[in-house]
C-alpha atoms as a PDB file:
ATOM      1  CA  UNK A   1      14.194  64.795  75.459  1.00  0.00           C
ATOM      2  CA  UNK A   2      17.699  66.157  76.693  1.00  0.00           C
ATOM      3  CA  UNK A   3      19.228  62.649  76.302  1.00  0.00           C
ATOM      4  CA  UNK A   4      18.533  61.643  72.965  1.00  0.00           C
ATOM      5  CA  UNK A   5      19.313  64.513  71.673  1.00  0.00           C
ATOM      6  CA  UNK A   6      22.966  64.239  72.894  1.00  0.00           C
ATOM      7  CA  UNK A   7      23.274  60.769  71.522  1.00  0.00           C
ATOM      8  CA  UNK A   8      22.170  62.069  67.991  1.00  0.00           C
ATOM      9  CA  UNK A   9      24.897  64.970  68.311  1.00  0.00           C
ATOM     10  CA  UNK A  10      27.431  62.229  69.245  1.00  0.00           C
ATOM     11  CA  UNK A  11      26.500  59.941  66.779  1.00  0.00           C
ATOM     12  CA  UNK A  12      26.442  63.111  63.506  1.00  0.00           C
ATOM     13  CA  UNK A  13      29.752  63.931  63.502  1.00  0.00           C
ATOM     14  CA  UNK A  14      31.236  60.343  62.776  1.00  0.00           C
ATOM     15  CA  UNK A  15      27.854  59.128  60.378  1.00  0.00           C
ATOM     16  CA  UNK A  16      28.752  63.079  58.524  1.00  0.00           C
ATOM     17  CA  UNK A  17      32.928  61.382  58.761  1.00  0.00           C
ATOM     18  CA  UNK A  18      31.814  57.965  57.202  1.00  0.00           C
ATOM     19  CA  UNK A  19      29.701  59.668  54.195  1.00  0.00           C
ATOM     20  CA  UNK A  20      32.785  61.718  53.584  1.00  0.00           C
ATOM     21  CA  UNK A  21      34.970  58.769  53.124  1.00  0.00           C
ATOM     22  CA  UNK A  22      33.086  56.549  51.422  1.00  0.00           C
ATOM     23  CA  UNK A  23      32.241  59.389  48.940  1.00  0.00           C
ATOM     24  CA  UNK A  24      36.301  59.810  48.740  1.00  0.00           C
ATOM     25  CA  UNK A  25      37.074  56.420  48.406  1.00  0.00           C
ATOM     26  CA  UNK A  26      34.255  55.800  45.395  1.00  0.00           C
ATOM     27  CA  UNK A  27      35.170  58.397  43.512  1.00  0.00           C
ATOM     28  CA  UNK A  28      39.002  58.183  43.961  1.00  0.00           C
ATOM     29  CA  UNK A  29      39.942  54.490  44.627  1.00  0.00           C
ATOM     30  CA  UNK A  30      36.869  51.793  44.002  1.00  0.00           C
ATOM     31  CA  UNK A  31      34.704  51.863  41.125  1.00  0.00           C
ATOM     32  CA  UNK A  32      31.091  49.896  41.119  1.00  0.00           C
ATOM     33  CA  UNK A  33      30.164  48.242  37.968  1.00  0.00           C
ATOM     34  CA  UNK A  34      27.280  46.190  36.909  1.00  0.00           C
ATOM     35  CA  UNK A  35      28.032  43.601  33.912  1.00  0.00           C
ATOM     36  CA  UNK A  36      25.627  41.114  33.017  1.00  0.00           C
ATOM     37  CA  UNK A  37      23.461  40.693  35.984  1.00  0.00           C
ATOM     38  CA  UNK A  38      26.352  40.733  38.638  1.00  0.00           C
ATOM     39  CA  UNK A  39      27.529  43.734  41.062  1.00  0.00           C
ATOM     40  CA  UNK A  40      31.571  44.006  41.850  1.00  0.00           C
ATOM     41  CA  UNK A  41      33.591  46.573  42.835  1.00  0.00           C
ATOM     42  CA  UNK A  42      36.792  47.539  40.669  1.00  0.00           C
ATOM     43  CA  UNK A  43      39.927  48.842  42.503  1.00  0.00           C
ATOM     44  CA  UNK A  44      41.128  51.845  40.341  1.00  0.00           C
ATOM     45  CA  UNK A  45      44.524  52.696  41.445  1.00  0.00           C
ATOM     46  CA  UNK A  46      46.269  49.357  42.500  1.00  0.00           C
ATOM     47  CA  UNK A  47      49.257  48.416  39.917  1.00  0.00           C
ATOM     48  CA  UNK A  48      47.982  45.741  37.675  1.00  0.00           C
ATOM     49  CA  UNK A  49      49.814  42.437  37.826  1.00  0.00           C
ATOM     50  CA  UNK A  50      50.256  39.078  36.380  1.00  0.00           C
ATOM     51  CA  UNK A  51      46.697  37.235  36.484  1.00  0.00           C
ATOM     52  CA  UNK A  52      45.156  39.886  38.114  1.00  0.00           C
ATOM     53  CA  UNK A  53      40.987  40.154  36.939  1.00  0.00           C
ATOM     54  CA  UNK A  54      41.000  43.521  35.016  1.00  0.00           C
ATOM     55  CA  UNK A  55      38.430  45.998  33.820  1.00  0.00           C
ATOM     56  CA  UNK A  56      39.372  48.000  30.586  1.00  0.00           C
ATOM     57  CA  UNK A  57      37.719  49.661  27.703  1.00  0.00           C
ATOM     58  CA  UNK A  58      37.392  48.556  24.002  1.00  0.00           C
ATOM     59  CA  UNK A  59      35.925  49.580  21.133  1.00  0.00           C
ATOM     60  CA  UNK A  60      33.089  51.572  23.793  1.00  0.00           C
ATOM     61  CA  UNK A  61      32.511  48.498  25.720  1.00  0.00           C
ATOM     62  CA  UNK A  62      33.526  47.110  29.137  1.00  0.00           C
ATOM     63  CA  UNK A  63      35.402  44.096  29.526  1.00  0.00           C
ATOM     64  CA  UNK A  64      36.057  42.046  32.561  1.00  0.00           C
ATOM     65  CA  UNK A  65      38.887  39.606  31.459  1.00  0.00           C
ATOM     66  CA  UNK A  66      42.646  38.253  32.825  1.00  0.00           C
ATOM     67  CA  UNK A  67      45.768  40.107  32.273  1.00  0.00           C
ATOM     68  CA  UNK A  68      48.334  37.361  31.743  1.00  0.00           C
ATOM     69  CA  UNK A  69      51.106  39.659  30.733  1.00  0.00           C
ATOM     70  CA  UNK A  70      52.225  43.039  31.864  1.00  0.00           C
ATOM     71  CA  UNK A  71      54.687  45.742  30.296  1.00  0.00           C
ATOM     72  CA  UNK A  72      58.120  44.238  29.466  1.00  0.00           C
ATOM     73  CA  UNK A  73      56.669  40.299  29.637  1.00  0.00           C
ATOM     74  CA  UNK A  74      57.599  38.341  26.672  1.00  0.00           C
ATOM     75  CA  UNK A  75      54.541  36.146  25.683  1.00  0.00           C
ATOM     76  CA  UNK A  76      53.978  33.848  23.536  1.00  0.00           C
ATOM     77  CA  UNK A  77      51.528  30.093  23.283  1.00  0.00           C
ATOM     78  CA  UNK A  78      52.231  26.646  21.844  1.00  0.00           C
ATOM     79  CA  UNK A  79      49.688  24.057  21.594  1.00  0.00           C
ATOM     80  CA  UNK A  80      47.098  26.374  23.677  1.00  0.00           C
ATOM     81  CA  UNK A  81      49.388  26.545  26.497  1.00  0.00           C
ATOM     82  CA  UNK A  82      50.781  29.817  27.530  1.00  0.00           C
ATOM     83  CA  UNK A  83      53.969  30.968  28.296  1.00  0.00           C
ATOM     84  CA  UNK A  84      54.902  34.235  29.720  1.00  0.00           C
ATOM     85  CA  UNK A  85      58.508  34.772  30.070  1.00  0.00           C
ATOM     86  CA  UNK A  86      59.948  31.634  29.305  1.00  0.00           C
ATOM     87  CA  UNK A  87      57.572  30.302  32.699  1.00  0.00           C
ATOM     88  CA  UNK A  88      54.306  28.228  31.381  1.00  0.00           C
ATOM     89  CA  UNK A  89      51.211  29.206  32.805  1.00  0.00           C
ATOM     90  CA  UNK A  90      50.038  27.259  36.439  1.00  0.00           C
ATOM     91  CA  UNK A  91      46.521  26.011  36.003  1.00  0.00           C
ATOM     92  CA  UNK A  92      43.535  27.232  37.677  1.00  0.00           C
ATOM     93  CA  UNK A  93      40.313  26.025  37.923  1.00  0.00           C
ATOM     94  CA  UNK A  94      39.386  28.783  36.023  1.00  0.00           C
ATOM     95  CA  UNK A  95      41.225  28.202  32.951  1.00  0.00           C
ATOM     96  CA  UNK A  96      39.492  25.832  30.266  1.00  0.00           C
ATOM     97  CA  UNK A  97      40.180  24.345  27.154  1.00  0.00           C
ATOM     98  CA  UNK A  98      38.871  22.097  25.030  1.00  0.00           C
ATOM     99  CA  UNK A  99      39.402  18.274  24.588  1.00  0.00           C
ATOM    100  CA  UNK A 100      38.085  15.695  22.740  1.00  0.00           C
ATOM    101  CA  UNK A 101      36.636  12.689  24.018  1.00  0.00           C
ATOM    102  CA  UNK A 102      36.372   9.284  23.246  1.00  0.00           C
ATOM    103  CA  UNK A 103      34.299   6.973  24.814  1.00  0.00           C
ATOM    104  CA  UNK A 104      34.072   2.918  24.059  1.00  0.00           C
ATOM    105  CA  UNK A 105      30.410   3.565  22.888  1.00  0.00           C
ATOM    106  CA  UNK A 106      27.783   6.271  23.246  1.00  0.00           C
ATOM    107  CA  UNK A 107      25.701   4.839  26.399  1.00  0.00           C
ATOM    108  CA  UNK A 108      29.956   5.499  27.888  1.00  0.00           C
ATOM    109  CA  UNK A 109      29.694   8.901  26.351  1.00  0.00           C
ATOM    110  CA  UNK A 110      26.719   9.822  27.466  1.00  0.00           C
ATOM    111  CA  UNK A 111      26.797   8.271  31.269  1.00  0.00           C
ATOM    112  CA  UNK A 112      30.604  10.945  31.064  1.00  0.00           C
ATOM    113  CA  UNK A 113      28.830  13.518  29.894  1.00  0.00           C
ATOM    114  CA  UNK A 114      25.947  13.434  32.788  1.00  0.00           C
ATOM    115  CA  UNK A 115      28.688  12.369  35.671  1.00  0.00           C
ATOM    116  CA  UNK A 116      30.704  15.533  35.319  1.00  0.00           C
ATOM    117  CA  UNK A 117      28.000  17.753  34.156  1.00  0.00           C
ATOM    118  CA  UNK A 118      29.556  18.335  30.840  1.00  0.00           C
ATOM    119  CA  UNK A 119      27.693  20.178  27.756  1.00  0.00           C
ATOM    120  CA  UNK A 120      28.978  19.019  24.521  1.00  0.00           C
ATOM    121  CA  UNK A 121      30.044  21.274  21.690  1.00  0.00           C
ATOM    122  CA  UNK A 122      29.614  19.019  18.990  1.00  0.00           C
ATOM    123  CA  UNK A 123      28.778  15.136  18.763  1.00  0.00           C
ATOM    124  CA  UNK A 124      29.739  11.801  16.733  1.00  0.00           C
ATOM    125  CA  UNK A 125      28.320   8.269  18.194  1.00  0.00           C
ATOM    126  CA  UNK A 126      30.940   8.237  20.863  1.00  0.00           C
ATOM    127  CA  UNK A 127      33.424  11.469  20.359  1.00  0.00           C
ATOM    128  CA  UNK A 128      32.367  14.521  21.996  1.00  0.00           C
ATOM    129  CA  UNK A 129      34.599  18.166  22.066  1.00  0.00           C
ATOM    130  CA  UNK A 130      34.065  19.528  25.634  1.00  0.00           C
ATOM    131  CA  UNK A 131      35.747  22.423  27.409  1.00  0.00           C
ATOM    132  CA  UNK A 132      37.645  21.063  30.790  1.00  0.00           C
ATOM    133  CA  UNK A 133      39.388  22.465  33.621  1.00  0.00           C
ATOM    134  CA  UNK A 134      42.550  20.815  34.580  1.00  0.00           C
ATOM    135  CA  UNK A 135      41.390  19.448  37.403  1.00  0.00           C
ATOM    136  CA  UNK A 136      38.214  17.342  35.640  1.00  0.00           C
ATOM    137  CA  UNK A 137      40.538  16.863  33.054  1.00  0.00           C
ATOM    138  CA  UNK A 138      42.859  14.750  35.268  1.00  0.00           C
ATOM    139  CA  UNK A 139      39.889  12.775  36.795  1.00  0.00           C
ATOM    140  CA  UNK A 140      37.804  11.679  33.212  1.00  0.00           C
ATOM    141  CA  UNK A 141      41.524  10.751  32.411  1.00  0.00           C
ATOM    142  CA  UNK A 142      41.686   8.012  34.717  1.00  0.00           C
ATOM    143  CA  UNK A 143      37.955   6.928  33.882  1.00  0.00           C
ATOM    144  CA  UNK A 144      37.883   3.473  32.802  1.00  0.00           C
ATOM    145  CA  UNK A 145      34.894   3.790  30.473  1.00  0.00           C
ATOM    146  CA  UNK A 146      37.097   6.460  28.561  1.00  0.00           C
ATOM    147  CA  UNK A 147      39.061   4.625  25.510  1.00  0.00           C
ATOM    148  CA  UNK A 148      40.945   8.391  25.119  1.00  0.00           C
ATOM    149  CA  UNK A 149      40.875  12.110  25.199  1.00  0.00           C
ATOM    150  CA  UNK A 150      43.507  15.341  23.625  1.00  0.00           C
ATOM    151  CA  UNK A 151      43.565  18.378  23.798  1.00  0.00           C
ATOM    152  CA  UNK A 152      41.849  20.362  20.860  1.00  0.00           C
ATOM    153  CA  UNK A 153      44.272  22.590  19.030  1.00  0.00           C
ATOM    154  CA  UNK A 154      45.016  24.119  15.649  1.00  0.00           C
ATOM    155  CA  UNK A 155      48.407  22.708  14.512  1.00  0.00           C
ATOM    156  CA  UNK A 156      51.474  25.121  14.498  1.00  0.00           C
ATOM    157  CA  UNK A 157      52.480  27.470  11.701  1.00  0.00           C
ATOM    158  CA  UNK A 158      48.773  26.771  10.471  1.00  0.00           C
ATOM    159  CA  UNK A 159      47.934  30.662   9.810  1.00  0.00           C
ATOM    160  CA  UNK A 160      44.847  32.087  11.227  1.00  0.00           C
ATOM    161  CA  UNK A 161      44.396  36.204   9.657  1.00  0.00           C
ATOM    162  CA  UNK A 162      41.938  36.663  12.440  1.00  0.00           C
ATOM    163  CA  UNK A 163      44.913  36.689  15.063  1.00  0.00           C
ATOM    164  CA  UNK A 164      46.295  39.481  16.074  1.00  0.00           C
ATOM    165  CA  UNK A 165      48.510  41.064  14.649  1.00  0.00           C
ATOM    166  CA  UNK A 166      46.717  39.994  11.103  1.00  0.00           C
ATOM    167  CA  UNK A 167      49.456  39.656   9.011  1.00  0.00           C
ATOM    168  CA  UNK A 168      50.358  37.128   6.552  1.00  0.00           C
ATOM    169  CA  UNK A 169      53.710  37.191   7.937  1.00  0.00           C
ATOM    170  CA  UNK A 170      53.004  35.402  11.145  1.00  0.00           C
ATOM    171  CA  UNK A 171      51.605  32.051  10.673  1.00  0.00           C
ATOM    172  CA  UNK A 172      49.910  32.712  14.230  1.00  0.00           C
ATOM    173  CA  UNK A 173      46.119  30.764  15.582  1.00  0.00           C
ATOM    174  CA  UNK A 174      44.288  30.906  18.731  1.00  0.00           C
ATOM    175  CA  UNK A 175      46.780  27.918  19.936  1.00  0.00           C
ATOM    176  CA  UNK A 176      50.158  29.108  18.544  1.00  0.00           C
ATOM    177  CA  UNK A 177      51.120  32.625  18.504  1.00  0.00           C
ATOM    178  CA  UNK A 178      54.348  34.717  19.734  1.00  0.00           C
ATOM    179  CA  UNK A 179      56.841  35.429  20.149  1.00  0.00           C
ATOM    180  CA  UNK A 180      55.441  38.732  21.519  1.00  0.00           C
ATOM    181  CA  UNK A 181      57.216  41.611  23.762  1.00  0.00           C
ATOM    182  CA  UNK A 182      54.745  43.639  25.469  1.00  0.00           C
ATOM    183  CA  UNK A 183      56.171  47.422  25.706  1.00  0.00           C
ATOM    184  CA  UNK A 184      56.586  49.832  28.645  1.00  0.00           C
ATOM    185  CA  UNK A 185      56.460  53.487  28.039  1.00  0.00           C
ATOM    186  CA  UNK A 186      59.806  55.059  26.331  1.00  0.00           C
ATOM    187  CA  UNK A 187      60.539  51.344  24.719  1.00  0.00           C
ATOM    188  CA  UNK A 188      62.192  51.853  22.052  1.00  0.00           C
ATOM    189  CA  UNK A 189      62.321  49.153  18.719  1.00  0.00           C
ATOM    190  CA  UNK A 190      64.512  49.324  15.914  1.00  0.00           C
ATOM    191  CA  UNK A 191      62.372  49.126  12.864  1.00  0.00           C
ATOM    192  CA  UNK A 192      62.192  45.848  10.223  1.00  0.00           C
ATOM    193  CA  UNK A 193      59.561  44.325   8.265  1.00  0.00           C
ATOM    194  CA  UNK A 194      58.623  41.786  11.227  1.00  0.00           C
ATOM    195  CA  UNK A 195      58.350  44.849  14.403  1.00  0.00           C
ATOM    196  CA  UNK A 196      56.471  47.218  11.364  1.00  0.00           C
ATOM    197  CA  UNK A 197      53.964  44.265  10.707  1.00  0.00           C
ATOM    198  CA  UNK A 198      53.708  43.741  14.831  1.00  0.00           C
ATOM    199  CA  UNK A 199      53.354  46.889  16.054  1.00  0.00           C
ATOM    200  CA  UNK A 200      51.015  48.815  13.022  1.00  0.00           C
ATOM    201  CA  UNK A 201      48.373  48.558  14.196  1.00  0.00           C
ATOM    202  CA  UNK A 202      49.118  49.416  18.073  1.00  0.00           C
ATOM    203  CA  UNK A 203      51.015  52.550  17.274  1.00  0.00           C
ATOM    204  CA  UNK A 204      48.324  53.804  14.675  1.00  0.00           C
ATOM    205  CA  UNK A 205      45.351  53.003  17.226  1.00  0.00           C
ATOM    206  CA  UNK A 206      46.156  54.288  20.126  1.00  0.00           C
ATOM    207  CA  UNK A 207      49.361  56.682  19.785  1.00  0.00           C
ATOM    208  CA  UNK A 208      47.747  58.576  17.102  1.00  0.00           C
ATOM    209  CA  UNK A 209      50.643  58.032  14.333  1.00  0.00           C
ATOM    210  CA  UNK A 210      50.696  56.779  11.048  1.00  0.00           C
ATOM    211  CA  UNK A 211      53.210  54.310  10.469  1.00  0.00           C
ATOM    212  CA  UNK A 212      54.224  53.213   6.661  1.00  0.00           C
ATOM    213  CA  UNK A 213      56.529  50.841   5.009  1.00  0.00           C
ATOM    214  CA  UNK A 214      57.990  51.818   1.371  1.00  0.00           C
ATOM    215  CA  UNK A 215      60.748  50.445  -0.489  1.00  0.00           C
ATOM    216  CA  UNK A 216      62.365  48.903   2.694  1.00  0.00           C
ATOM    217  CA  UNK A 217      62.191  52.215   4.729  1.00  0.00           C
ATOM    218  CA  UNK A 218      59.999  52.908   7.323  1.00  0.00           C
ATOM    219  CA  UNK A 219      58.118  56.599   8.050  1.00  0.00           C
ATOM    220  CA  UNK A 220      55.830  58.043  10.956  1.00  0.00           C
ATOM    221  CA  UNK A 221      53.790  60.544   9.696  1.00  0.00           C
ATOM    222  CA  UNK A 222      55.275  60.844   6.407  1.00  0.00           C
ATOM    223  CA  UNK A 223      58.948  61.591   8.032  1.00  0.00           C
ATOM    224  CA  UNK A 224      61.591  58.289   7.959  1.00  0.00           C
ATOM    225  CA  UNK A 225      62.433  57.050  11.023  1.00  0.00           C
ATOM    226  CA  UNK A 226      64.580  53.806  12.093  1.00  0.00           C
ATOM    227  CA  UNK A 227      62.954  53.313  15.589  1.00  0.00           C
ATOM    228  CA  UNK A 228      60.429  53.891  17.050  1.00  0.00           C
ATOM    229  CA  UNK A 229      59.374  54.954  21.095  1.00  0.00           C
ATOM    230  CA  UNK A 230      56.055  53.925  22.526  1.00  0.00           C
ATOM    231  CA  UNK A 231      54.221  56.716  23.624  1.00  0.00           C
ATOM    232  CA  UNK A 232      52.255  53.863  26.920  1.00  0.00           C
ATOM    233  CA  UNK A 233      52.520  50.550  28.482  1.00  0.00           C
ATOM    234  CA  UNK A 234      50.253  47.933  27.034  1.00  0.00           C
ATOM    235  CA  UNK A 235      49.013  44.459  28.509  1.00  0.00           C
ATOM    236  CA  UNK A 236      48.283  41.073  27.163  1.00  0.00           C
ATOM    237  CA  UNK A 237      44.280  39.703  27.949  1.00  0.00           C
ATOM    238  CA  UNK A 238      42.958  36.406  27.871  1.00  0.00           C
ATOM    239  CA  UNK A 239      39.641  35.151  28.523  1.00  0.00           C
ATOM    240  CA  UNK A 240      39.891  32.117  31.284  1.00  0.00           C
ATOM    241  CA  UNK A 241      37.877  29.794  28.790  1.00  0.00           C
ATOM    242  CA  UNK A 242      40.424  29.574  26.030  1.00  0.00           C
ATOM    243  CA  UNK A 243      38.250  28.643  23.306  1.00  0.00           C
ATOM    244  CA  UNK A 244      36.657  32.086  23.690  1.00  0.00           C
ATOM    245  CA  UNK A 245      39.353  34.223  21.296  1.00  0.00           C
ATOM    246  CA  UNK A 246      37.598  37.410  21.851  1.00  0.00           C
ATOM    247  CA  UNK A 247      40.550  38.729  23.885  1.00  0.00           C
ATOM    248  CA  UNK A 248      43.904  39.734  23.184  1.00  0.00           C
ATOM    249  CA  UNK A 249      44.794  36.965  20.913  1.00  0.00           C
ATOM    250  CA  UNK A 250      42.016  39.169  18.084  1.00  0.00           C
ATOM    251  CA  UNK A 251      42.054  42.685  19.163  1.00  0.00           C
ATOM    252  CA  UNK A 252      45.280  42.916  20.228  1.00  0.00           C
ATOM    253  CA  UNK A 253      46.913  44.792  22.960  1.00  0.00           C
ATOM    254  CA  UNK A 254      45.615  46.954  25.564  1.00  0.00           C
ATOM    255  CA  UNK A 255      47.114  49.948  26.397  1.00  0.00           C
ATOM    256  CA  UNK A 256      47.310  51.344  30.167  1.00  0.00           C
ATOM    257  CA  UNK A 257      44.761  54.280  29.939  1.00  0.00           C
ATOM    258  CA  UNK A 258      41.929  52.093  28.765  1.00  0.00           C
ATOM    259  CA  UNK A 259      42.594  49.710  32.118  1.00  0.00           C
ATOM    260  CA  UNK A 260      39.839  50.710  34.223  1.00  0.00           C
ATOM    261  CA  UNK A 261      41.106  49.382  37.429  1.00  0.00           C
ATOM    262  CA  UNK A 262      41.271  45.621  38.771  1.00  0.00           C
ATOM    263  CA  UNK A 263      38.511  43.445  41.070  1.00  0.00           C
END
């Protein structure tokens, strides 16, 4: 009885060690979260980058969604593809979009549709909209049943109210919107009609001011003011499947202290 006793003393104090730290390390560095059926584990302290998978709060709910654009980035898209800093983006397999396709007939259409396991969005006798990844993109391109296929985009300077930042000044869609630049903490902007209309509705939901425009001058909480200073750091989201606008390019942008952490 004497020797497996010792091993269970040997064996306590490192099992007691192990409990400790993974305790620690749950409730200080990795978050779990459930989200529609799947488990993953959320990394709560690493700094967020460009393209990094991030967790954040809106509106009471949890979203698990790409950060394309960090404090200071300058974003902006044309013709659904996205530019951040002056760099355009590097597909994925991840990222989709939608094309159109046109087939010859619809016995072509329909043997394209079951080769590459596509679902169509909506149908004519032999045009269908589907959402690709560049990389099937590239092969139904070089199909020789295909007679042609484009991208799916709302034309430029066609103005969409449900875009962020909702203003009739910016003629911005889903597919063409920016120029924006995201801000860092203690950015400061000099005031006009174009940064007031921008920025509203980030500095009034989540820095707790009330910004106004009268008569061409501009006040924060009923005192005038040329500038203005960000009070946090905000980020740009997209969802990977671009057709999906409930991101960034509708509720705006995210500020740092609703970022959850990143998988």
């Amino acid at each position: 009885m004497e020797k497996p006793k010792k091993i269970l003393q040997q064996w306590a104090i490192p099992i007691v060690i192990a409990l400790v730290l993974t305790i620690i390390i749950k409730l200080f560095f990795v978050q779990t979260y459930i989200k529609q059926g799947n488990l993953f584990f959320i990394n709560k302290f690493s700094e967020i980058k460009n393209n990094d998978i991030i967790l954040f709060k809106k509106d009471d709910n949890v979203y698990l969604k790409r950060c394309v654009a960090v404090p200071g980035d300058i974003i902006f898209m044309k013709n659904s593809e996205l530019f951040v800093n002056k760099n355009k983006e590097i597909s994925s397999p991840s990222i989709k979009k939608k094309y159109r396709i046109m087939a010859f007939d619809s016995i072509s259409n329909n043997a394209i549709l079951n080769y590459y396991k596509l679902a169509e969005v909506e149908a004519d006798i032999s045009t269908y909209d589907v959402e690709l990844n560049f990389d099937t993109y590239t092969k139904i391109v070089q199909d020789s049943i295909i007679e042609n296929i484009k991208p799916v985009v709302v034309a430029e300077n066609y103005g969409d109210l449900s875009i962020f930042p909702h203003s009739k000044m910016f003629r911005w869609n889903k597919d063409n919107f920016g120029v924006i630049i995201l801000p860092r903490k203690n950015t400061i902007i000099k005031l006009n009609q174009k940064t007031y209309n921008l920025y509203k509705s980030t500095i009034e939901t989540y820095e707790n001011n009330k910004i106004e425009s009268r008569k061409g001058k501009f006040y924060l909480n009923n005192n005038e003011i040329k500038s203005y200073t960000f009070q946090q750091s905000y980020y740009f989201i997209l969802n990977d499947n671009r057709s999906d606008i409930n991101d960034s390019r509708t509720f705006g942008l995210i500020p740092e202290r609703d970022i959850k952490g990143k998988r």
